[in-house]
N, C-alpha and C. Protein backbone atom coordinates (compact mmCIF):
# COMPACT_ATOMS: atom_id res chain seq x y z
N UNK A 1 108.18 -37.81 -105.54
CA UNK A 1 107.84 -37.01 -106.70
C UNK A 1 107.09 -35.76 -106.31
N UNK A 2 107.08 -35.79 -105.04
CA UNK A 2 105.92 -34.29 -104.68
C UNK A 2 107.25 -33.75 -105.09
N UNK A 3 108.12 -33.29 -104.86
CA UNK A 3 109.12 -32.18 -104.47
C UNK A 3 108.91 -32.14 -106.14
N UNK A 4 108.98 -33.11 -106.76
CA UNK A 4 108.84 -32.46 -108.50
C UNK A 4 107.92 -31.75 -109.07
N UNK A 5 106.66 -32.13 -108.56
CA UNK A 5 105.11 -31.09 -108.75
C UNK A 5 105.43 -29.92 -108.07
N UNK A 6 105.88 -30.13 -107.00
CA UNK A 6 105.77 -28.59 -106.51
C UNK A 6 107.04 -27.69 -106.78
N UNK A 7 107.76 -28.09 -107.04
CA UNK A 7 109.03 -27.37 -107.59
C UNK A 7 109.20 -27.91 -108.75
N UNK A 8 109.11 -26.83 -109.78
CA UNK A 8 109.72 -27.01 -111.35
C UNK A 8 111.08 -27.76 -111.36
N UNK A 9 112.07 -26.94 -110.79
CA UNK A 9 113.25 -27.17 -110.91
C UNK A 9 113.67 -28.66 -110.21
N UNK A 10 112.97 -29.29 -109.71
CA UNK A 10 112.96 -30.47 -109.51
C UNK A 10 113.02 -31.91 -109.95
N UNK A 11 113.55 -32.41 -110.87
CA UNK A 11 113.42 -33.41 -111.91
C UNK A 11 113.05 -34.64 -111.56
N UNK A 12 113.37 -35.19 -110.46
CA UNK A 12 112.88 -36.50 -109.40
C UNK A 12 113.25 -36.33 -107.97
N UNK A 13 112.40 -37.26 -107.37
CA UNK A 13 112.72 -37.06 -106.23
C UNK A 13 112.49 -38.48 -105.48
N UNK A 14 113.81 -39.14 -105.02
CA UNK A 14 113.40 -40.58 -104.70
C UNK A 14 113.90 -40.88 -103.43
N UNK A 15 113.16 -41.96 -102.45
CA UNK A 15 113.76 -41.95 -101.26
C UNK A 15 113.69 -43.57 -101.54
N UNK A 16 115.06 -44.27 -100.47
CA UNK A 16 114.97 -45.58 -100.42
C UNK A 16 115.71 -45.87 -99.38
N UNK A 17 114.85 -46.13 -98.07
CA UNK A 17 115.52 -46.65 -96.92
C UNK A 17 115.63 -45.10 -96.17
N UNK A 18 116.95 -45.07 -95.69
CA UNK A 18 117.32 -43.46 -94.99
C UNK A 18 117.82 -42.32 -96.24
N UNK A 19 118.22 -43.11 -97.31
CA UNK A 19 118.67 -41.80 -98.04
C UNK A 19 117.38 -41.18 -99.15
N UNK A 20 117.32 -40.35 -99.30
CA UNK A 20 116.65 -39.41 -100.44
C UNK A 20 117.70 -38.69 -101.25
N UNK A 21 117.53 -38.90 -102.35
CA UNK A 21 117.82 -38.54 -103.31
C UNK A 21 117.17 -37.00 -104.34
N UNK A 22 117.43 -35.82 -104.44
CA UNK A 22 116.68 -34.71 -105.33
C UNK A 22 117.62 -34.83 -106.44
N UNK A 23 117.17 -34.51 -107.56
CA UNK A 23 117.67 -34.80 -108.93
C UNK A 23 117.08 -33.06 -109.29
N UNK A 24 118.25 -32.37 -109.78
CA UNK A 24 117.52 -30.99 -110.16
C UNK A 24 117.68 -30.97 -111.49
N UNK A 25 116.52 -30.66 -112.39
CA UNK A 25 115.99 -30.21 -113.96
C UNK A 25 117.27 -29.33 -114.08
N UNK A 26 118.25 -29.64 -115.35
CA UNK A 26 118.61 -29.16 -116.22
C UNK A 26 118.59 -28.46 -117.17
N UNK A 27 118.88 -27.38 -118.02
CA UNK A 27 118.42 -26.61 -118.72
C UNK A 27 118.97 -27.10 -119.90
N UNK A 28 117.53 -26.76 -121.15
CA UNK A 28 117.79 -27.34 -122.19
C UNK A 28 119.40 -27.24 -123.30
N UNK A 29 119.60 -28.65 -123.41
CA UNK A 29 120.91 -28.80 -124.68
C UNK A 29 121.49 -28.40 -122.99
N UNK A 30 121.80 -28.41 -122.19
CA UNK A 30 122.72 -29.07 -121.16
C UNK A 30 122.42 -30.11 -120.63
N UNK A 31 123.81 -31.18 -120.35
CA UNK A 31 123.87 -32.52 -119.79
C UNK A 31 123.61 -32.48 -118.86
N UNK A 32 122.43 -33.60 -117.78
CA UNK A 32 122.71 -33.83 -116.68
C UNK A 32 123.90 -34.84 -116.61
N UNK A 33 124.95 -34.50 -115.14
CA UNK A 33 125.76 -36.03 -114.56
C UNK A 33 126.68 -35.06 -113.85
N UNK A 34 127.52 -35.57 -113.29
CA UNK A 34 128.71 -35.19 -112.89
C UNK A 34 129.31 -33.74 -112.89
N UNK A 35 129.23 -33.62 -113.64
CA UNK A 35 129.98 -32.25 -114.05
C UNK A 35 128.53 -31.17 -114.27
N UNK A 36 127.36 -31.32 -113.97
CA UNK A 36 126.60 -30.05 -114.41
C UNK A 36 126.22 -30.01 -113.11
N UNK A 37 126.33 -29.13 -112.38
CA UNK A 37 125.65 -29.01 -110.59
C UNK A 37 124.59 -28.18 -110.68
N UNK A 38 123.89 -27.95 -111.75
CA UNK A 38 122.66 -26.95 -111.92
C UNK A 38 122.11 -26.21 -110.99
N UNK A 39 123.08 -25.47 -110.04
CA UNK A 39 122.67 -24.48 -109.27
C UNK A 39 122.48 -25.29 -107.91
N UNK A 40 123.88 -26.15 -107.83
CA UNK A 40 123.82 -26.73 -106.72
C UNK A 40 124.59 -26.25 -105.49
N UNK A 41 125.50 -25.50 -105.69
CA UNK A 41 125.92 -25.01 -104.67
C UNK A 41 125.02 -23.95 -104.08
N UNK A 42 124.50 -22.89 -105.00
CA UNK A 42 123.25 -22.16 -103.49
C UNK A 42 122.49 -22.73 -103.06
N UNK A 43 122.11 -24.12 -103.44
CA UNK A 43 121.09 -24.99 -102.36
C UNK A 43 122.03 -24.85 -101.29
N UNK A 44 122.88 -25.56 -101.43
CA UNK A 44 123.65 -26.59 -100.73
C UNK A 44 124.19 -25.18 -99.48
N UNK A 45 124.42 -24.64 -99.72
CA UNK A 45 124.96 -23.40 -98.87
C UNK A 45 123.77 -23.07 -98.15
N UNK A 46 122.58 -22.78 -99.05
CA UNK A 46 121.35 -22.28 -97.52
C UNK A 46 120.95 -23.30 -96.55
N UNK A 47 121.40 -24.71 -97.33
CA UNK A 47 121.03 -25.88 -96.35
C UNK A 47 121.99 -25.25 -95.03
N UNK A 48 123.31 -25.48 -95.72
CA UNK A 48 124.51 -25.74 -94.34
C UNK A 48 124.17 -24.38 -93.93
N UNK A 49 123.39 -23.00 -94.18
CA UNK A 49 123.09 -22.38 -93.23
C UNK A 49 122.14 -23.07 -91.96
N UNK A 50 121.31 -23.47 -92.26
CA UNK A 50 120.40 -24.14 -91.58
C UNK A 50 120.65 -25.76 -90.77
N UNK A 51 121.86 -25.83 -91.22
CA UNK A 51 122.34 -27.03 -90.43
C UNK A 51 122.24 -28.43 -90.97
N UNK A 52 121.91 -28.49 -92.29
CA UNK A 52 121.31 -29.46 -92.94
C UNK A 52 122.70 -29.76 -93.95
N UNK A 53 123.06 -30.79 -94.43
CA UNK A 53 124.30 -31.13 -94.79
C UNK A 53 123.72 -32.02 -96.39
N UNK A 54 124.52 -32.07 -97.17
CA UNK A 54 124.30 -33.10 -97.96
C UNK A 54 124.85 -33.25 -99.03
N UNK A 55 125.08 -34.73 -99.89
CA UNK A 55 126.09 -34.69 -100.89
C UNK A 55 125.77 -34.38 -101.97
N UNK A 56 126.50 -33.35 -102.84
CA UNK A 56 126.43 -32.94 -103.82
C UNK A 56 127.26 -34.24 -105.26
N UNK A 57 126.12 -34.58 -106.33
CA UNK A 57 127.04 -35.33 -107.13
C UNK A 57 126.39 -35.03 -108.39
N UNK A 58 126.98 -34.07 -109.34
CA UNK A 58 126.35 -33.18 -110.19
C UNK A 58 125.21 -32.31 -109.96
N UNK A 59 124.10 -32.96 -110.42
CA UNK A 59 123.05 -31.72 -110.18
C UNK A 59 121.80 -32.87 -109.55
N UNK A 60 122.58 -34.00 -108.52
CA UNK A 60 121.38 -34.49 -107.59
C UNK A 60 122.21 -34.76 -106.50
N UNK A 61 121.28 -33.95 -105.37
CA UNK A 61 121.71 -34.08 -103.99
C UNK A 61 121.09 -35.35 -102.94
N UNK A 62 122.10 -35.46 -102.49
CA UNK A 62 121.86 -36.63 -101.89
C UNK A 62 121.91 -36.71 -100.19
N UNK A 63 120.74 -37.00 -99.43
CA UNK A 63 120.38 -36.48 -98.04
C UNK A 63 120.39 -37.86 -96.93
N UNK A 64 120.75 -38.10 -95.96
CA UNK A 64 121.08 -39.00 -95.45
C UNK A 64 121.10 -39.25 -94.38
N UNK A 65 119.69 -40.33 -93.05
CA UNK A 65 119.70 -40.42 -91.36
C UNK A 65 120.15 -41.23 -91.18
N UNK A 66 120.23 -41.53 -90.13
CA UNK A 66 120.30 -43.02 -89.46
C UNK A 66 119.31 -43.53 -89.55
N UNK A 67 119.24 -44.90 -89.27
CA UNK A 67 117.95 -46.02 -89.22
C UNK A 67 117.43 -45.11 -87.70
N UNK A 68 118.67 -44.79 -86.51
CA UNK A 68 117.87 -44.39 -85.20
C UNK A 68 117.48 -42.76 -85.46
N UNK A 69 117.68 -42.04 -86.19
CA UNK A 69 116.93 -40.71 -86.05
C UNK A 69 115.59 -40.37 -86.25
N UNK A 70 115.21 -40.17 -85.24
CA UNK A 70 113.55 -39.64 -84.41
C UNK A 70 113.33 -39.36 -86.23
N UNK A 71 111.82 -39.69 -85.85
CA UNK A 71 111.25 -39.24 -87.35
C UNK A 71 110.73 -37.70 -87.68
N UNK A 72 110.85 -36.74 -85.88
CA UNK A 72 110.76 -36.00 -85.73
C UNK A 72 111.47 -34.68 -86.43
N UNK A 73 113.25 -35.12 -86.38
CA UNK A 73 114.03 -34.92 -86.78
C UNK A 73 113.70 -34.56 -88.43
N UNK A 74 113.84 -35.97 -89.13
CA UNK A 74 113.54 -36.25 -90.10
C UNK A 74 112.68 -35.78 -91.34
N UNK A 75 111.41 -35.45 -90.29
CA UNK A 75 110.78 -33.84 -90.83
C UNK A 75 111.21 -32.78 -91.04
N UNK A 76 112.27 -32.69 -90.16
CA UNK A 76 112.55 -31.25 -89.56
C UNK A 76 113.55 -31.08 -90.93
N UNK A 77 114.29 -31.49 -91.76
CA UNK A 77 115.02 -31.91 -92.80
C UNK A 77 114.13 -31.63 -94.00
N UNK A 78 113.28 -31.92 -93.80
CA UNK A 78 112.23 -32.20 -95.05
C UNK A 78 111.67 -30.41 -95.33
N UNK A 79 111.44 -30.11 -94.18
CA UNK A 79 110.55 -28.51 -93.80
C UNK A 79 111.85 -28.04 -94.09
N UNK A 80 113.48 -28.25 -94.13
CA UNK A 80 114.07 -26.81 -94.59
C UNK A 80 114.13 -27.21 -95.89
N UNK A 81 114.50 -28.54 -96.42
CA UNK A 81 114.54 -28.90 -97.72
C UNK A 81 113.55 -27.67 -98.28
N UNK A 82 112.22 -27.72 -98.17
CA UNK A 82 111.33 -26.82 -98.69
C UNK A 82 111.42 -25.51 -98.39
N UNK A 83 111.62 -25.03 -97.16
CA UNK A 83 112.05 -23.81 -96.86
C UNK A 83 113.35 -22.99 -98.11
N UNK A 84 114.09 -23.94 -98.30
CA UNK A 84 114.91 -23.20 -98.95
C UNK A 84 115.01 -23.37 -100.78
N UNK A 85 114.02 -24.82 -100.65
CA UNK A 85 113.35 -24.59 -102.27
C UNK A 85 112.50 -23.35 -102.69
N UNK A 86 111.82 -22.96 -101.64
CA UNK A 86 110.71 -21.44 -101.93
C UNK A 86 111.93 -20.34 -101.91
N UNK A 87 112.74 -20.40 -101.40
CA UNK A 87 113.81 -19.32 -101.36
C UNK A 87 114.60 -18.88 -102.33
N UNK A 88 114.98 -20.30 -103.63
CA UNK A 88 116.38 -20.09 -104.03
C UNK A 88 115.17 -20.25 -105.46
């Protein structure tokens, strides 16, 4: 839920196991699900600038390690996640 305090546009933010989950705020009298990507493709594009990959399924992205990736790594995911939340 930090990523929701600190970013408006953030609606939840849940991790369980290796995957995390961002859920992005919708704009009012529009549906979240499937079909509303609320400004998901320019995330998703400055990520894959940065090398960072992840599934798009409406307007919550979905991020994903291995059980073996260094936790080092794992940060390193987290710092562009934010890097490119201050950006977009």
């Amino acid at each position: 839920a930090y990523l929701g305090r600190r970013y408006g546009r953030v609606e939840s933010a849940v991790a369980l196991g290796t995957v995390l989950s961002v859920e992005l705020a919708v704009a009012a009298g529009e549906a979240a699900g499937y079909t509303n990507t609320a400004g998901t493709e320019r995330l998703i594009r400055s990520l894959a600038r940065k090398g960072v990959y992840c599934r798009p399924l409406g307007n919550v992205l979905y991020f994903m390690c291995s059980p073996f990736t260094p936790k080092e790594e794992c940060d390193g995911l987290l710092e562009k996640l934010h890097e490119v939340m201050n950006l977009t």
